[in-house]
C-alpha atoms as a PDB file:
ATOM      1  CA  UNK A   1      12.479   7.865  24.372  1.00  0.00           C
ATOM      2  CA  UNK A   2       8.837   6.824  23.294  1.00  0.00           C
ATOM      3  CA  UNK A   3       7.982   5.381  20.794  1.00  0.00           C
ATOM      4  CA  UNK A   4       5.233   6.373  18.164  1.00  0.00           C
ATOM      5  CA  UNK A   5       2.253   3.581  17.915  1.00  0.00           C
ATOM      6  CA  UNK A   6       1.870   2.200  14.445  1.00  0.00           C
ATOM      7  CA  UNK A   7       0.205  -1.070  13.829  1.00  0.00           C
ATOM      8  CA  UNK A   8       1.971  -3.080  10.913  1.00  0.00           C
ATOM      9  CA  UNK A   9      -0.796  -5.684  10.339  1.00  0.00           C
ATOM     10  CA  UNK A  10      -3.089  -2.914   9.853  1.00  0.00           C
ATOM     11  CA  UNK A  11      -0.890  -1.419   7.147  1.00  0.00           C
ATOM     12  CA  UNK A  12      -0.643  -4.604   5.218  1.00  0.00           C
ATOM     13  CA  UNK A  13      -4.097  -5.050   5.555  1.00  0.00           C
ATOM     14  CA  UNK A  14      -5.207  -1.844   4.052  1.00  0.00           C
ATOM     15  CA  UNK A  15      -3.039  -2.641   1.251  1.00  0.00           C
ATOM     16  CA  UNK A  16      -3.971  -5.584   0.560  1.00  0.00           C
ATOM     17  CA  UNK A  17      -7.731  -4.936   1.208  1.00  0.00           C
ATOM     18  CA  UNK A  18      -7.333  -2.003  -1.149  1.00  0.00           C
ATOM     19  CA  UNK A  19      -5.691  -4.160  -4.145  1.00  0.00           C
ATOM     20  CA  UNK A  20      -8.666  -6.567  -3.501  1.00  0.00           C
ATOM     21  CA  UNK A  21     -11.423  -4.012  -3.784  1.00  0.00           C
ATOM     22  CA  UNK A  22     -10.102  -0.857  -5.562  1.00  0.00           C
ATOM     23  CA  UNK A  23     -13.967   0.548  -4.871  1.00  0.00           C
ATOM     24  CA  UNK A  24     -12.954   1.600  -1.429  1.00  0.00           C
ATOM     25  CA  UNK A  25      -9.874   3.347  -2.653  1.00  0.00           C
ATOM     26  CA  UNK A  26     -11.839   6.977  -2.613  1.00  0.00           C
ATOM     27  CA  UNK A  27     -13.218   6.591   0.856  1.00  0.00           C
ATOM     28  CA  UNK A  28      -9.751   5.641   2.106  1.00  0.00           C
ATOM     29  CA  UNK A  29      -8.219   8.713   0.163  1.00  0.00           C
ATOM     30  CA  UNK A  30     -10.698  10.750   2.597  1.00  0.00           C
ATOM     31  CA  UNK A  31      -9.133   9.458   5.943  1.00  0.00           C
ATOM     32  CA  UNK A  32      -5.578   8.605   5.211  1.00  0.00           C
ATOM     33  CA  UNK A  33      -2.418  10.409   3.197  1.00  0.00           C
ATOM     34  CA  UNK A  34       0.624   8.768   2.720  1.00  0.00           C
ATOM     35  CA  UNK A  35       2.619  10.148   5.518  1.00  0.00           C
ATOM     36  CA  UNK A  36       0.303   8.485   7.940  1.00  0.00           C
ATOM     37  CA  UNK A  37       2.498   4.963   7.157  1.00  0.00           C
ATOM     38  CA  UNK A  38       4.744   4.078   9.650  1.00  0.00           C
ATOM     39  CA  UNK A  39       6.480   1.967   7.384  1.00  0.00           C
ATOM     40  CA  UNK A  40       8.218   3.632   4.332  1.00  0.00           C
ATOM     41  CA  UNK A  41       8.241   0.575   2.168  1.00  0.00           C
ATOM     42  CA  UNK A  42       3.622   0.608   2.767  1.00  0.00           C
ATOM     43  CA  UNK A  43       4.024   4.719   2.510  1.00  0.00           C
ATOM     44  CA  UNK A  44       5.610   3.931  -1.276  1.00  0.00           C
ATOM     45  CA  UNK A  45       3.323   1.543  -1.937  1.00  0.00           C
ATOM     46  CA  UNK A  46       0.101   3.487  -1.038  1.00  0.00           C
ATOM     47  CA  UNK A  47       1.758   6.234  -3.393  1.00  0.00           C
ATOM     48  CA  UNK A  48       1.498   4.053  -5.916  1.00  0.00           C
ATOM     49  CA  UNK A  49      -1.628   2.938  -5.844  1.00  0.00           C
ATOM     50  CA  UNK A  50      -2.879   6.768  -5.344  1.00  0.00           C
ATOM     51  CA  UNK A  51      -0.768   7.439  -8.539  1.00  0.00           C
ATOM     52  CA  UNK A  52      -2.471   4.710 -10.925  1.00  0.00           C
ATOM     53  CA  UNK A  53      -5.674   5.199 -12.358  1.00  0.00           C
ATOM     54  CA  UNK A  54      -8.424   3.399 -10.282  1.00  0.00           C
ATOM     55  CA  UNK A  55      -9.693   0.921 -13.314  1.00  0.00           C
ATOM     56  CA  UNK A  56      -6.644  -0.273 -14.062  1.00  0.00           C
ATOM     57  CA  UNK A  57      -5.437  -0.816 -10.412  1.00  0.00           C
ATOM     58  CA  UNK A  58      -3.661  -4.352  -9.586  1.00  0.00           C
ATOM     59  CA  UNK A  59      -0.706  -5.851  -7.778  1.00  0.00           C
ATOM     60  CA  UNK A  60       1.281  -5.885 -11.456  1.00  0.00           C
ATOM     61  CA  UNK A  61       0.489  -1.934 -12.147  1.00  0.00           C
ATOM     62  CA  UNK A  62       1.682  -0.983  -8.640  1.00  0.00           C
ATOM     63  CA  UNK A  63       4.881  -3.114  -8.403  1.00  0.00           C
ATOM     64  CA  UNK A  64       5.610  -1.880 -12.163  1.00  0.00           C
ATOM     65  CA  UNK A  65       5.417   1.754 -10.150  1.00  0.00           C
ATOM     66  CA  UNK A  66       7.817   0.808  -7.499  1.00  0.00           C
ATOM     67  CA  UNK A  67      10.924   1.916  -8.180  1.00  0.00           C
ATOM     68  CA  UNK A  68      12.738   0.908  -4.520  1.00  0.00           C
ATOM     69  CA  UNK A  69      13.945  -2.850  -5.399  1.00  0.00           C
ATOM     70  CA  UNK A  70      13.180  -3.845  -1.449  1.00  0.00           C
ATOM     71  CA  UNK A  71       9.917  -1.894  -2.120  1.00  0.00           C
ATOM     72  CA  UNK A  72       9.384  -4.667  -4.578  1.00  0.00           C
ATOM     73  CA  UNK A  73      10.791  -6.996  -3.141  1.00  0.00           C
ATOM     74  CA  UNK A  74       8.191  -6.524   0.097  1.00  0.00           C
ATOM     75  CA  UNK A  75       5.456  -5.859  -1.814  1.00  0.00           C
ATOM     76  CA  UNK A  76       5.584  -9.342  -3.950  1.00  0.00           C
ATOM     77  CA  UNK A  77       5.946 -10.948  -0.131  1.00  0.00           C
ATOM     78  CA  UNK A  78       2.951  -8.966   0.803  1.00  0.00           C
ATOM     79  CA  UNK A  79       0.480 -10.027  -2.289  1.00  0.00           C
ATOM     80  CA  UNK A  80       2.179 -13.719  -2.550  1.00  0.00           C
ATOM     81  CA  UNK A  81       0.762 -13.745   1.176  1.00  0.00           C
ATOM     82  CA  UNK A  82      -2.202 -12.626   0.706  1.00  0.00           C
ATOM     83  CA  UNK A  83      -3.587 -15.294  -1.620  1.00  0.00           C
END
């Protein structure tokens, strides 16, 4: 059985680069929908940041979305790492 190709790092980094700079969020909208995460926990978290309105987008308005607690949990390892 083969396996589909997903890059994790690249995931986390989108995520993160998106949090950083919520500017690029409409230009990322154009290439990329939520079903194109590999991982569910980044596919809920990209819905949540598509779901919250642009100017008030930050870490504490998209874990305040999450409603999967190892969604949360993930995501707080994913922005504590980031700084």
């Amino acid at each position: 059985m083969q396996s589909v190709p997903f890059a994790e790092e690249s995931e986390r980094g989108l995520i993160v680069g998106i949090l950083s700079d919520p500017a690029v969020l409409p230009k990322v909208t154009l290439l990329l929908e939520p079903r194109d995460f590999y991982r569910p926990s980044n596919k809920e978290i990209y819905e949540a940041i598509l779901s919250i309105p642009m100017d008030n987008l930050d870490s504490l308005a998209v874990e305040d979305y999450l409603t999967d607690p190892a969604t949360k949990t993930y995501f707080q390892g994913l922005v504590r790492d980031s700084d």
